[in-house]
PDB file of N, CA and C in Angstrom:
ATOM      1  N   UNK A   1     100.622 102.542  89.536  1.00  0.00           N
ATOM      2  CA  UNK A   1     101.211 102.011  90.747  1.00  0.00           C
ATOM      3  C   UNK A   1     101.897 100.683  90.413  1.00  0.00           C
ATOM      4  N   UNK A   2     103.217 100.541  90.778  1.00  0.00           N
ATOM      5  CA  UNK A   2     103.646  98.955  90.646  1.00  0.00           C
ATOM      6  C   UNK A   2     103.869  98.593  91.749  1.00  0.00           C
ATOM      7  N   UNK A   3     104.008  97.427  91.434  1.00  0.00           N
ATOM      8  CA  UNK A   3     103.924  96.037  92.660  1.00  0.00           C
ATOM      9  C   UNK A   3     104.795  95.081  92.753  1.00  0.00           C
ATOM     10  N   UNK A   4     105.230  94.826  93.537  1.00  0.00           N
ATOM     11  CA  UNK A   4     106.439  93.659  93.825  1.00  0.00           C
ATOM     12  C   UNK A   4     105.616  92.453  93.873  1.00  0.00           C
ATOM     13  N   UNK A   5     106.097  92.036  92.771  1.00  0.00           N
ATOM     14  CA  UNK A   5     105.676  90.450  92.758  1.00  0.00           C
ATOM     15  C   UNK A   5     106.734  89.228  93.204  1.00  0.00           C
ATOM     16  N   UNK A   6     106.518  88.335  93.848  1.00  0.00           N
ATOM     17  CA  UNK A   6     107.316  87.454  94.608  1.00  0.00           C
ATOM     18  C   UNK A   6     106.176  85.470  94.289  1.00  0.00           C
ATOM     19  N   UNK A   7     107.396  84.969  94.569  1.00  0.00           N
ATOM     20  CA  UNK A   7     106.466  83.562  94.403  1.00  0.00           C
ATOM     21  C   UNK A   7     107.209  83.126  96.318  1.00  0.00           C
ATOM     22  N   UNK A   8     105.792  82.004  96.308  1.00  0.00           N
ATOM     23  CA  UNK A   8     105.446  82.163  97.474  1.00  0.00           C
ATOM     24  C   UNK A   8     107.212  80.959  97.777  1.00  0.00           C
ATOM     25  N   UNK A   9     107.365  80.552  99.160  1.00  0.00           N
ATOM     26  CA  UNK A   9     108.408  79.490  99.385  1.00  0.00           C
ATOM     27  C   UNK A   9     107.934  79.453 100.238  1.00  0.00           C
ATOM     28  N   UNK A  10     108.292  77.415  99.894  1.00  0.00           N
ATOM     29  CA  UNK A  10     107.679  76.427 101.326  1.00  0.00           C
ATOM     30  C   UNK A  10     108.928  76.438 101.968  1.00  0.00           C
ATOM     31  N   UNK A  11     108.820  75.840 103.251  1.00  0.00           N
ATOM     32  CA  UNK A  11     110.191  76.086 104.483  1.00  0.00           C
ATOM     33  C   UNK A  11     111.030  75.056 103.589  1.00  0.00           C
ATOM     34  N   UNK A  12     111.311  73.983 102.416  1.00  0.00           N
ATOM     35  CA  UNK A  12     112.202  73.650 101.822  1.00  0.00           C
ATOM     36  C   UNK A  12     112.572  74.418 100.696  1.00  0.00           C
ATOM     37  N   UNK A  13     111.737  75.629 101.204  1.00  0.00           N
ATOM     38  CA  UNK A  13     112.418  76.223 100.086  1.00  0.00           C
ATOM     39  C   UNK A  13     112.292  76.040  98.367  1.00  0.00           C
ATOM     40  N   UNK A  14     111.123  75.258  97.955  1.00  0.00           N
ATOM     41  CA  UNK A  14     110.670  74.782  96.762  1.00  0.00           C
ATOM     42  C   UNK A  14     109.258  76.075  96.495  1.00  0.00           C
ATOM     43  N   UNK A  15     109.109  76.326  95.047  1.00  0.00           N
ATOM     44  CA  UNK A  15     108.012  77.577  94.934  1.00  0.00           C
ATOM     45  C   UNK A  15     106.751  76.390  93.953  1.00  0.00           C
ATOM     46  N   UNK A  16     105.589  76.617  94.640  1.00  0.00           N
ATOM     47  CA  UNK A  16     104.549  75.708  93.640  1.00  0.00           C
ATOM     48  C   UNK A  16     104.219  76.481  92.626  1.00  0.00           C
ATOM     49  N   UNK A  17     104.582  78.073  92.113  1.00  0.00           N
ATOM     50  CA  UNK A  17     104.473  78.298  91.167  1.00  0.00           C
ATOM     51  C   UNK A  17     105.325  77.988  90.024  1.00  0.00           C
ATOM     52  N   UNK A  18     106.504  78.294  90.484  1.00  0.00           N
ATOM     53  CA  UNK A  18     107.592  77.871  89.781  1.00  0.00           C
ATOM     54  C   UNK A  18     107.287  76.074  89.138  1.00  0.00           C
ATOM     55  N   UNK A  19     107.309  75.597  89.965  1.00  0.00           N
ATOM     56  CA  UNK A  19     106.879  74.162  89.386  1.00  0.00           C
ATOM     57  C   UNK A  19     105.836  73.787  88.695  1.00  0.00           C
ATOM     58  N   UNK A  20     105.009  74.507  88.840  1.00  0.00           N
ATOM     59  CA  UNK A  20     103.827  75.203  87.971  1.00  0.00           C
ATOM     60  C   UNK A  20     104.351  75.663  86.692  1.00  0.00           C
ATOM     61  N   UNK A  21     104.714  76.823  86.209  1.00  0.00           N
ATOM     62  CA  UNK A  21     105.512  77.753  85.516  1.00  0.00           C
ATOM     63  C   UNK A  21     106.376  77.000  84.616  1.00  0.00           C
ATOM     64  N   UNK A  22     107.409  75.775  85.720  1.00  0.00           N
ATOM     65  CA  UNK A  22     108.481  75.108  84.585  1.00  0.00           C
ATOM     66  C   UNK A  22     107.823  73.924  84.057  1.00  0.00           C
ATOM     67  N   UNK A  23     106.482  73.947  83.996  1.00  0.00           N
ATOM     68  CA  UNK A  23     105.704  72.565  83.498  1.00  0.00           C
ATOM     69  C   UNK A  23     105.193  72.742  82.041  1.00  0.00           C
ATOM     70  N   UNK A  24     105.378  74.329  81.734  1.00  0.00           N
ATOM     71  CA  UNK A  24     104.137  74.782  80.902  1.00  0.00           C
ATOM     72  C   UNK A  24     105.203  75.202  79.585  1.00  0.00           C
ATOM     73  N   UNK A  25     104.797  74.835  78.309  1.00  0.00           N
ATOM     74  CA  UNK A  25     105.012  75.271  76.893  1.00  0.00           C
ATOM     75  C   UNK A  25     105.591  76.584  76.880  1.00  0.00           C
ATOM     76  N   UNK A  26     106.883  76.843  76.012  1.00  0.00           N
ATOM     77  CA  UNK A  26     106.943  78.038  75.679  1.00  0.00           C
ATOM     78  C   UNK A  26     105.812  78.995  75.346  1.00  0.00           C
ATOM     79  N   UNK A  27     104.691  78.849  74.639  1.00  0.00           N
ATOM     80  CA  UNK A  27     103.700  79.721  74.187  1.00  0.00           C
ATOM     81  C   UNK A  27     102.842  79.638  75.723  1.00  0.00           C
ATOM     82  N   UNK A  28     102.885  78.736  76.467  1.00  0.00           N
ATOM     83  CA  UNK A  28     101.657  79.167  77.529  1.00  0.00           C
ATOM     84  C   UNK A  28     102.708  79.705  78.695  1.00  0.00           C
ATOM     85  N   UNK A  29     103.687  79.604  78.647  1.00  0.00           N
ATOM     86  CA  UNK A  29     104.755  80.118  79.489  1.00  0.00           C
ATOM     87  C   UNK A  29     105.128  81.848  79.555  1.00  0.00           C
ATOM     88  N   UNK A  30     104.915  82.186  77.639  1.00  0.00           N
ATOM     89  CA  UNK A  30     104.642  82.988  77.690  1.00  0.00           C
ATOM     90  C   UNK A  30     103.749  84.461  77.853  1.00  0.00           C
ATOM     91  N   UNK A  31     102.555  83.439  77.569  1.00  0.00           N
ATOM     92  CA  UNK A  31     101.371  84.094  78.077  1.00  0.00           C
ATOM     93  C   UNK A  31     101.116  84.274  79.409  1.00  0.00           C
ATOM     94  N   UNK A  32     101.822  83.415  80.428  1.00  0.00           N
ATOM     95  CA  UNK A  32     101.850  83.731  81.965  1.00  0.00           C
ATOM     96  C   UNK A  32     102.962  84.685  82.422  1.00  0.00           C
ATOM     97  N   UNK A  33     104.036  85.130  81.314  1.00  0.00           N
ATOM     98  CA  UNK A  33     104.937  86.323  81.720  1.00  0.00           C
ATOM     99  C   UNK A  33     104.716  87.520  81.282  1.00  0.00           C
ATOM    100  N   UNK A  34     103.823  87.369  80.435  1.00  0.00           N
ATOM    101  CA  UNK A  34     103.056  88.691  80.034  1.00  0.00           C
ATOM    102  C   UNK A  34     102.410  89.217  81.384  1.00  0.00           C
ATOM    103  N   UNK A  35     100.788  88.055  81.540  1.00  0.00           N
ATOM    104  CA  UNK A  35     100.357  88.287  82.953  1.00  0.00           C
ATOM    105  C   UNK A  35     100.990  88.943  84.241  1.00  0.00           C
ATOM    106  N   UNK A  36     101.948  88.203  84.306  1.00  0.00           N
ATOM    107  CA  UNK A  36     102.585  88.640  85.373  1.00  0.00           C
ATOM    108  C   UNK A  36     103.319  90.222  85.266  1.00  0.00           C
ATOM    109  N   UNK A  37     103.834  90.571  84.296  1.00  0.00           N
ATOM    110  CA  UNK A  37     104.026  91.455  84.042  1.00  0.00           C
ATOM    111  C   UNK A  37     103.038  92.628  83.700  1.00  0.00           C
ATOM    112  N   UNK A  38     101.770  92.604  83.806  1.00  0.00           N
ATOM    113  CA  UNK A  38     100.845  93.279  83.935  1.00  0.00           C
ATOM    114  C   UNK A  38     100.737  93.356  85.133  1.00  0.00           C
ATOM    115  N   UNK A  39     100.467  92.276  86.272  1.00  0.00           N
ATOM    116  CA  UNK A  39     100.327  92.572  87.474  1.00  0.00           C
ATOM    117  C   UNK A  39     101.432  92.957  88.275  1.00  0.00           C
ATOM    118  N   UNK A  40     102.817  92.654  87.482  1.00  0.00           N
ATOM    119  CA  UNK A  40     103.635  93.881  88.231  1.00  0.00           C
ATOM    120  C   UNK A  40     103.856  95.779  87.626  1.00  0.00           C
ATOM    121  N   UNK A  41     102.944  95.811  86.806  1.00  0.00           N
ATOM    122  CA  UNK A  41     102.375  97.371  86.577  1.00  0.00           C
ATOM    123  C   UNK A  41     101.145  97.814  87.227  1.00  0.00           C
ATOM    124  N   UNK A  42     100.447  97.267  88.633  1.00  0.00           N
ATOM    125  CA  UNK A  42      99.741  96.894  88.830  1.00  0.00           C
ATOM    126  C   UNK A  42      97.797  96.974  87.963  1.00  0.00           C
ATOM    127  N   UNK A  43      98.118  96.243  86.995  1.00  0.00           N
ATOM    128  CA  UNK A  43      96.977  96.067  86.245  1.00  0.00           C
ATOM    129  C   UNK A  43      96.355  94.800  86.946  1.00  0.00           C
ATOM    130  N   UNK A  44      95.227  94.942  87.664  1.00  0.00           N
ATOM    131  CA  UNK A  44      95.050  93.316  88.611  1.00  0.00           C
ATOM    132  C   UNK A  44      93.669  93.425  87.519  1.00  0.00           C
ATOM    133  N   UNK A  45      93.293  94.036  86.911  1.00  0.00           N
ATOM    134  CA  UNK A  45      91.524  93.978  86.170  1.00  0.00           C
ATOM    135  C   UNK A  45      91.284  92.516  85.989  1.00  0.00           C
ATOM    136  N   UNK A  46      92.512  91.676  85.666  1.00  0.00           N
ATOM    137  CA  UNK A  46      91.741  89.945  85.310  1.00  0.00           C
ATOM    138  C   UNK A  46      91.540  88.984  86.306  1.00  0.00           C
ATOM    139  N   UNK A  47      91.801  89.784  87.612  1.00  0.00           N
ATOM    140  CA  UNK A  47      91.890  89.123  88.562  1.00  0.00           C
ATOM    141  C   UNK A  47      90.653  88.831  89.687  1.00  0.00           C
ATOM    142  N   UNK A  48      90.161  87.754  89.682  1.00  0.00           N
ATOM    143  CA  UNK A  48      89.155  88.079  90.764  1.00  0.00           C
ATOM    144  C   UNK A  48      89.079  87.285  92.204  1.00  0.00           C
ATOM    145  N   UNK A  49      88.754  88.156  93.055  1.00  0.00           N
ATOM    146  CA  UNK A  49      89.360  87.708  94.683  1.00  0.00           C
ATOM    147  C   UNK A  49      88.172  87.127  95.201  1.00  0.00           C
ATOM    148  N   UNK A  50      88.831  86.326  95.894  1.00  0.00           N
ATOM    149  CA  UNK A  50      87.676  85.156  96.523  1.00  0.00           C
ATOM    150  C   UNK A  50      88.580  84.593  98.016  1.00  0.00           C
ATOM    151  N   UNK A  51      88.082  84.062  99.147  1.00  0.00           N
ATOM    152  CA  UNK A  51      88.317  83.148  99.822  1.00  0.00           C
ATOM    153  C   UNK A  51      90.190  83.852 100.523  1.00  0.00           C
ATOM    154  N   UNK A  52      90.316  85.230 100.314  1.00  0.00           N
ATOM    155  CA  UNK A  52      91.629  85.387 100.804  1.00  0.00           C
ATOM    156  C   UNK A  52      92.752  85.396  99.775  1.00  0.00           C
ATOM    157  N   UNK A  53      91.902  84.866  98.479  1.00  0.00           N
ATOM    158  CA  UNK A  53      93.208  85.284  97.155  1.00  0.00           C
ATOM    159  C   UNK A  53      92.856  85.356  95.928  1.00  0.00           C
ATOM    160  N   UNK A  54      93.327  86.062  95.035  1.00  0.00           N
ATOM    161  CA  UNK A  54      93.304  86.234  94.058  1.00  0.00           C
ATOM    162  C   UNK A  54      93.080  84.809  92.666  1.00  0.00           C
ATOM    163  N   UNK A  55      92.346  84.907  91.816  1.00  0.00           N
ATOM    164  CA  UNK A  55      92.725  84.135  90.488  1.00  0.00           C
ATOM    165  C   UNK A  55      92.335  84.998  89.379  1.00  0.00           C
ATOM    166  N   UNK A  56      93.680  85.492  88.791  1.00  0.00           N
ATOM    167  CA  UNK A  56      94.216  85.417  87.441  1.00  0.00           C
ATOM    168  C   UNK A  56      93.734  85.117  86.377  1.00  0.00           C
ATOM    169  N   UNK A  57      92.860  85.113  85.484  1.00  0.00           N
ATOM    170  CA  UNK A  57      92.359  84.427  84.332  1.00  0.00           C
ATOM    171  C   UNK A  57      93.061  84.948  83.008  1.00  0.00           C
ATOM    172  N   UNK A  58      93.580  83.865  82.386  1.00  0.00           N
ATOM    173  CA  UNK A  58      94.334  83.787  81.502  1.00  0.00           C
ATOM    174  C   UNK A  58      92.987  83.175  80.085  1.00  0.00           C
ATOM    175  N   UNK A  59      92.740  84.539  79.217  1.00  0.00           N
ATOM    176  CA  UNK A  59      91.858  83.121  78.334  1.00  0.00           C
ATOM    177  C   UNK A  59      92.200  83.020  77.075  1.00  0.00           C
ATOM    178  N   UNK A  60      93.116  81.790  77.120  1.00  0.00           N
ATOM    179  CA  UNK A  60      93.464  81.331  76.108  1.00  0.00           C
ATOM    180  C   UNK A  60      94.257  79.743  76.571  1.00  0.00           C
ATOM    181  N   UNK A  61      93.645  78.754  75.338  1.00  0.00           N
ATOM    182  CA  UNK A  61      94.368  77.865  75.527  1.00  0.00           C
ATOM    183  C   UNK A  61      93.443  77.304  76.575  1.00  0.00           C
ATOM    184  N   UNK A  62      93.645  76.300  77.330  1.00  0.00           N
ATOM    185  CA  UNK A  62      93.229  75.374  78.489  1.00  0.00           C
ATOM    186  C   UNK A  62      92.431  76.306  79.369  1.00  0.00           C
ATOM    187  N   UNK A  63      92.250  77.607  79.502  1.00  0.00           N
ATOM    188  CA  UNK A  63      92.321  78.698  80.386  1.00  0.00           C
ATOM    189  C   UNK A  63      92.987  78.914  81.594  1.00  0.00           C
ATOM    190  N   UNK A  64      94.356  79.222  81.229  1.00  0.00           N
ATOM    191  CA  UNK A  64      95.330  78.881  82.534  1.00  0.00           C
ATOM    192  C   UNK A  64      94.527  80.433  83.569  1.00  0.00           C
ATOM    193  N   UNK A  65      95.061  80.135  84.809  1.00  0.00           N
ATOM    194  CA  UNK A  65      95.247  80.558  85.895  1.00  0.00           C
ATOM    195  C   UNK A  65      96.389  80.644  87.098  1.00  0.00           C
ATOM    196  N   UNK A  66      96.349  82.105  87.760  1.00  0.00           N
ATOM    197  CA  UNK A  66      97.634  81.803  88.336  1.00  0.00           C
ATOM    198  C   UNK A  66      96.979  82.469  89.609  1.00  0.00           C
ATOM    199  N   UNK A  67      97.275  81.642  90.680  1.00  0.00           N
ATOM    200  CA  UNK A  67      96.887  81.856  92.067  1.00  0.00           C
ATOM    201  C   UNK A  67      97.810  82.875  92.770  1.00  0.00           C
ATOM    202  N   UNK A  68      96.791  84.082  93.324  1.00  0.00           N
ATOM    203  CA  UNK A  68      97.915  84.771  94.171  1.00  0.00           C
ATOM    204  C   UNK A  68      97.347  85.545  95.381  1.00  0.00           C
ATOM    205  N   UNK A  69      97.572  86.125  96.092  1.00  0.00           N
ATOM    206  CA  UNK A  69      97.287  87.083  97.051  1.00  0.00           C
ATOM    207  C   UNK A  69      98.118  87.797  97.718  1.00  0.00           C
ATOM    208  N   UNK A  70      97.327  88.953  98.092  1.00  0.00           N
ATOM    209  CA  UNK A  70      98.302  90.350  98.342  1.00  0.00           C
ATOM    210  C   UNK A  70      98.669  90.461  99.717  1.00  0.00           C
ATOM    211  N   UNK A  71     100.370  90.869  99.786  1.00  0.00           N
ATOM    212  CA  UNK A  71     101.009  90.554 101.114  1.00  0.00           C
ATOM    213  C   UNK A  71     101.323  92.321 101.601  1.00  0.00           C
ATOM    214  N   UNK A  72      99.834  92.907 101.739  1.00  0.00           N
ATOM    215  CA  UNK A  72     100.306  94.661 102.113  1.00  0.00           C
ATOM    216  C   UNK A  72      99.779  95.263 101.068  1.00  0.00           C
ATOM    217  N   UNK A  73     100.263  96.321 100.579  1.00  0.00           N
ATOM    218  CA  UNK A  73      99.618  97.010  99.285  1.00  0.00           C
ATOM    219  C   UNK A  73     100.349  96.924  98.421  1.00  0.00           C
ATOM    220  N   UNK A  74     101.560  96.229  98.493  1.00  0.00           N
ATOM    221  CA  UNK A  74     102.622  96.712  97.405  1.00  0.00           C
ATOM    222  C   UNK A  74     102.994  95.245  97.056  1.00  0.00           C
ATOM    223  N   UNK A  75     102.758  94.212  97.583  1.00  0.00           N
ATOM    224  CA  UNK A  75     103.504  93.039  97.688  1.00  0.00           C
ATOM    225  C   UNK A  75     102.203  92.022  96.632  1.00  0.00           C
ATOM    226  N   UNK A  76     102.327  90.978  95.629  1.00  0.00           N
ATOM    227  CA  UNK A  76     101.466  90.000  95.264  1.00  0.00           C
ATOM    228  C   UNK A  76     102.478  89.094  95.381  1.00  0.00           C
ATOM    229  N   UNK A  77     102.057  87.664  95.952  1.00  0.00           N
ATOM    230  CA  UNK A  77     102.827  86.756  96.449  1.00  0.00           C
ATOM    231  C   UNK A  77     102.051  85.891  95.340  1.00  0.00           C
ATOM    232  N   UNK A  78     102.793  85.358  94.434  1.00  0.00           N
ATOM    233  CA  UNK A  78     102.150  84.196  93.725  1.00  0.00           C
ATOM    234  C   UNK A  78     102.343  82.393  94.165  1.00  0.00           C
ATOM    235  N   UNK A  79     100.801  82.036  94.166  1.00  0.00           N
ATOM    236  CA  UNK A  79     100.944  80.775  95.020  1.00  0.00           C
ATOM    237  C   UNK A  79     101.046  79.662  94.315  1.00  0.00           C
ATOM    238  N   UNK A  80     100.776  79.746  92.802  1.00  0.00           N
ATOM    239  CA  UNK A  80     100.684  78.553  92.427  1.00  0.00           C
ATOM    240  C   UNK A  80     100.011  78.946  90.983  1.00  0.00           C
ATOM    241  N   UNK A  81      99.499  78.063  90.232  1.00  0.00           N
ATOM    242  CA  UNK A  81      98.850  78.290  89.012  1.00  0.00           C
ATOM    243  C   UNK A  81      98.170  76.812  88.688  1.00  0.00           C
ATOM    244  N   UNK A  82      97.386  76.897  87.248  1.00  0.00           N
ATOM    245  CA  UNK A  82      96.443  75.361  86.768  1.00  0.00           C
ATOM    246  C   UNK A  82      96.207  76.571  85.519  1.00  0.00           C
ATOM    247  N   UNK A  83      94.721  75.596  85.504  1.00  0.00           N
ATOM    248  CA  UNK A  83      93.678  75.673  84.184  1.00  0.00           C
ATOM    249  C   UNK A  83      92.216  75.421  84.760  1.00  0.00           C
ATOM    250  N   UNK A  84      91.733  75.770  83.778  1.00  0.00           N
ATOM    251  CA  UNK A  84      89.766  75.529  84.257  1.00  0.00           C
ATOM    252  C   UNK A  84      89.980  74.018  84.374  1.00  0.00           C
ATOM    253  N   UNK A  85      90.566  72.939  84.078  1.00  0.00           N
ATOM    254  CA  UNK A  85      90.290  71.735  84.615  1.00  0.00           C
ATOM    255  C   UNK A  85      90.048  71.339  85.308  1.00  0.00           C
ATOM    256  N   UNK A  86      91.038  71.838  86.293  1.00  0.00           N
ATOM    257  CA  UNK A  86      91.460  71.722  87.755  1.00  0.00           C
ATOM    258  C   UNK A  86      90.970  72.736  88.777  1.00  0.00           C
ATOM    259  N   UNK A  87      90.293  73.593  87.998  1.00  0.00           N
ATOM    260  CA  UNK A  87      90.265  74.738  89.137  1.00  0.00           C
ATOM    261  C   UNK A  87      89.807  74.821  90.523  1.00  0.00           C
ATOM    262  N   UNK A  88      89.212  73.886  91.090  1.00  0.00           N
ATOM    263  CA  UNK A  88      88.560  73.896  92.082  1.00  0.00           C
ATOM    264  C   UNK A  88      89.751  73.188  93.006  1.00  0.00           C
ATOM    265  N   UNK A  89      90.035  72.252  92.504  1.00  0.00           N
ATOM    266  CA  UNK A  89      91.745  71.801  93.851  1.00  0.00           C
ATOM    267  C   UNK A  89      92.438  72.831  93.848  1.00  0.00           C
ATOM    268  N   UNK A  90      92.729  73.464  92.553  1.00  0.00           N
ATOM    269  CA  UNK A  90      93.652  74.344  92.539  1.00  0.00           C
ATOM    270  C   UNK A  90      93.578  75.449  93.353  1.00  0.00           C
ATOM    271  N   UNK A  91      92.460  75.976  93.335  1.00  0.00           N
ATOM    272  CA  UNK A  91      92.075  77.140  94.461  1.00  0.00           C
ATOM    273  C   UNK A  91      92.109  76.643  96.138  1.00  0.00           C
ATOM    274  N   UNK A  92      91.763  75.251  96.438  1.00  0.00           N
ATOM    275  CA  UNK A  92      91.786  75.425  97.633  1.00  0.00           C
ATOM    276  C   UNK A  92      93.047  74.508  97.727  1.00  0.00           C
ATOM    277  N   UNK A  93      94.380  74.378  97.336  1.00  0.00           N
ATOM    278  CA  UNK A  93      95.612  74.100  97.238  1.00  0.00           C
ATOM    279  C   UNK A  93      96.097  75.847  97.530  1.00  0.00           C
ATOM    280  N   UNK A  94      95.610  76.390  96.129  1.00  0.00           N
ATOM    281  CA  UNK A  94      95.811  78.312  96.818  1.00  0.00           C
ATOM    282  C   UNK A  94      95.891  78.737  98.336  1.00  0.00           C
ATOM    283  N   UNK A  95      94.217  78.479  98.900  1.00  0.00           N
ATOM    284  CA  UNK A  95      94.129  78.947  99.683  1.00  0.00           C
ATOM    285  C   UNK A  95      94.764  78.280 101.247  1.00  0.00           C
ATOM    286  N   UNK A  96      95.101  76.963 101.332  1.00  0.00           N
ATOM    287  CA  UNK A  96      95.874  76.489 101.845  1.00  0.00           C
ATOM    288  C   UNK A  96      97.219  77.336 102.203  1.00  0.00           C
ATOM    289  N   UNK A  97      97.894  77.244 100.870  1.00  0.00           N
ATOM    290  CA  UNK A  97      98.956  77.599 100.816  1.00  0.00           C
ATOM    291  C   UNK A  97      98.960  78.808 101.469  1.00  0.00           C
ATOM    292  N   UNK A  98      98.310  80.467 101.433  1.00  0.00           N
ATOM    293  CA  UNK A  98      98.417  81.357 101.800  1.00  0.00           C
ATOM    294  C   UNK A  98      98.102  81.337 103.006  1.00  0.00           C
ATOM    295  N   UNK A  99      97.203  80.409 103.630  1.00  0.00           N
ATOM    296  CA  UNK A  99      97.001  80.070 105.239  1.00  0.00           C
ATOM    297  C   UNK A  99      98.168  79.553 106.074  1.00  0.00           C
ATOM    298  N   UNK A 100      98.966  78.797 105.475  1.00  0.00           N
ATOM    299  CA  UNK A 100     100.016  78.421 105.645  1.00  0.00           C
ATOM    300  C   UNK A 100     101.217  79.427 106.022  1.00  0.00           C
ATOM    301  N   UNK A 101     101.456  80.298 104.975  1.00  0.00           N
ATOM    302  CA  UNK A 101     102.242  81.379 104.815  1.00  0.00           C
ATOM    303  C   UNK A 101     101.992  82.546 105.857  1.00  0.00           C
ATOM    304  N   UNK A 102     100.514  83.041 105.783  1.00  0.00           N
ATOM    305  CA  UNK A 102     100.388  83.931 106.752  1.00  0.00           C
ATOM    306  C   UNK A 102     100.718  83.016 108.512  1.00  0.00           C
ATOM    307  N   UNK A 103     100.378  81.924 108.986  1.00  0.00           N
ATOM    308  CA  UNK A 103     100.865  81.402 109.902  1.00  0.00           C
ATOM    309  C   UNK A 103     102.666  81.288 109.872  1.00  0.00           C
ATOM    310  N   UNK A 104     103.023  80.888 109.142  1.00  0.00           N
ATOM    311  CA  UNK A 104     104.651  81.312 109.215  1.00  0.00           C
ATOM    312  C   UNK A 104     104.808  82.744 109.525  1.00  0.00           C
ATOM    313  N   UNK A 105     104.516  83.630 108.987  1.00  0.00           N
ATOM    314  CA  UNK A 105     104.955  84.883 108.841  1.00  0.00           C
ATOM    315  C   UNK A 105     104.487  85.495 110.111  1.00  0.00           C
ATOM    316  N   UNK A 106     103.505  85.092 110.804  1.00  0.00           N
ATOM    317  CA  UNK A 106     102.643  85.558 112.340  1.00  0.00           C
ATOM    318  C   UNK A 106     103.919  85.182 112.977  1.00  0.00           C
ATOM    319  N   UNK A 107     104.324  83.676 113.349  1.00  0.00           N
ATOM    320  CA  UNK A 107     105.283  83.120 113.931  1.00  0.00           C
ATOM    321  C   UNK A 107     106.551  83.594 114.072  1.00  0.00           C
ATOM    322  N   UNK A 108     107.112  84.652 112.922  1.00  0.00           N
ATOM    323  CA  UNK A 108     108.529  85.030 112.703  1.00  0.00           C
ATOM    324  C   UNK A 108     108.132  86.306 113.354  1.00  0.00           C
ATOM    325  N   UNK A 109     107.156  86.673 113.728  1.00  0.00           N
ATOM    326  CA  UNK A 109     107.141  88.603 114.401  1.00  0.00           C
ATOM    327  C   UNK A 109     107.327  88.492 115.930  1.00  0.00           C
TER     328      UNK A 109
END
């Protein structure tokens, strides 16, 4: 089964993954387009859901992570990304964000 993967946008129109994404080393940059490209074949196995979204575990390196959750059955909206450093802002920066999003998206129906 594949999956449309999308990064999330704030109403300016800026993506926190992307800014995420353009922060990171060619080699860890590439290890997050691999990822992603697994989860758009939908391979989610590294993924584990918590709190309304998904985290990604990447292990290698810092142990990156990439925040996401599913918009329908077909849709993964990516919210953002880190590392085990950070992980605990990072997730509830995640889950923010997708609270956020689903309130926009209620609002536009």
């Amino acid at each position: 089964m594949s999956l449309q993967i999308k990064e999330l946008l704030l109403p300016d129109g800026s993506s926190p993954y992307a800014k995420w994404f353009n922060e990171l080393d060619s080699m860890a940059a590439a290890k997050v387009s691999v990822a992603a490209s697994r989860m758009e074949r939908g391979n989610l196995s590294n993924v584990e859901w918590f709190r309304g979204i998904g985290e990604y575990k990447i292990d290698w390196g810092p142990g990156y992570r990439i925040y996401l959750a599913k918009d329908g059955l077909k849709i993964i909206v990516l919210l953002g990304g880190g590392s085990k450093k950070r992980q605990q802002r990072d997730i509830d920066e995640a889950v923010s964000l997708w609270d956020d999003y689903k309130r926009r998206k209620a609002q536009t129906k």
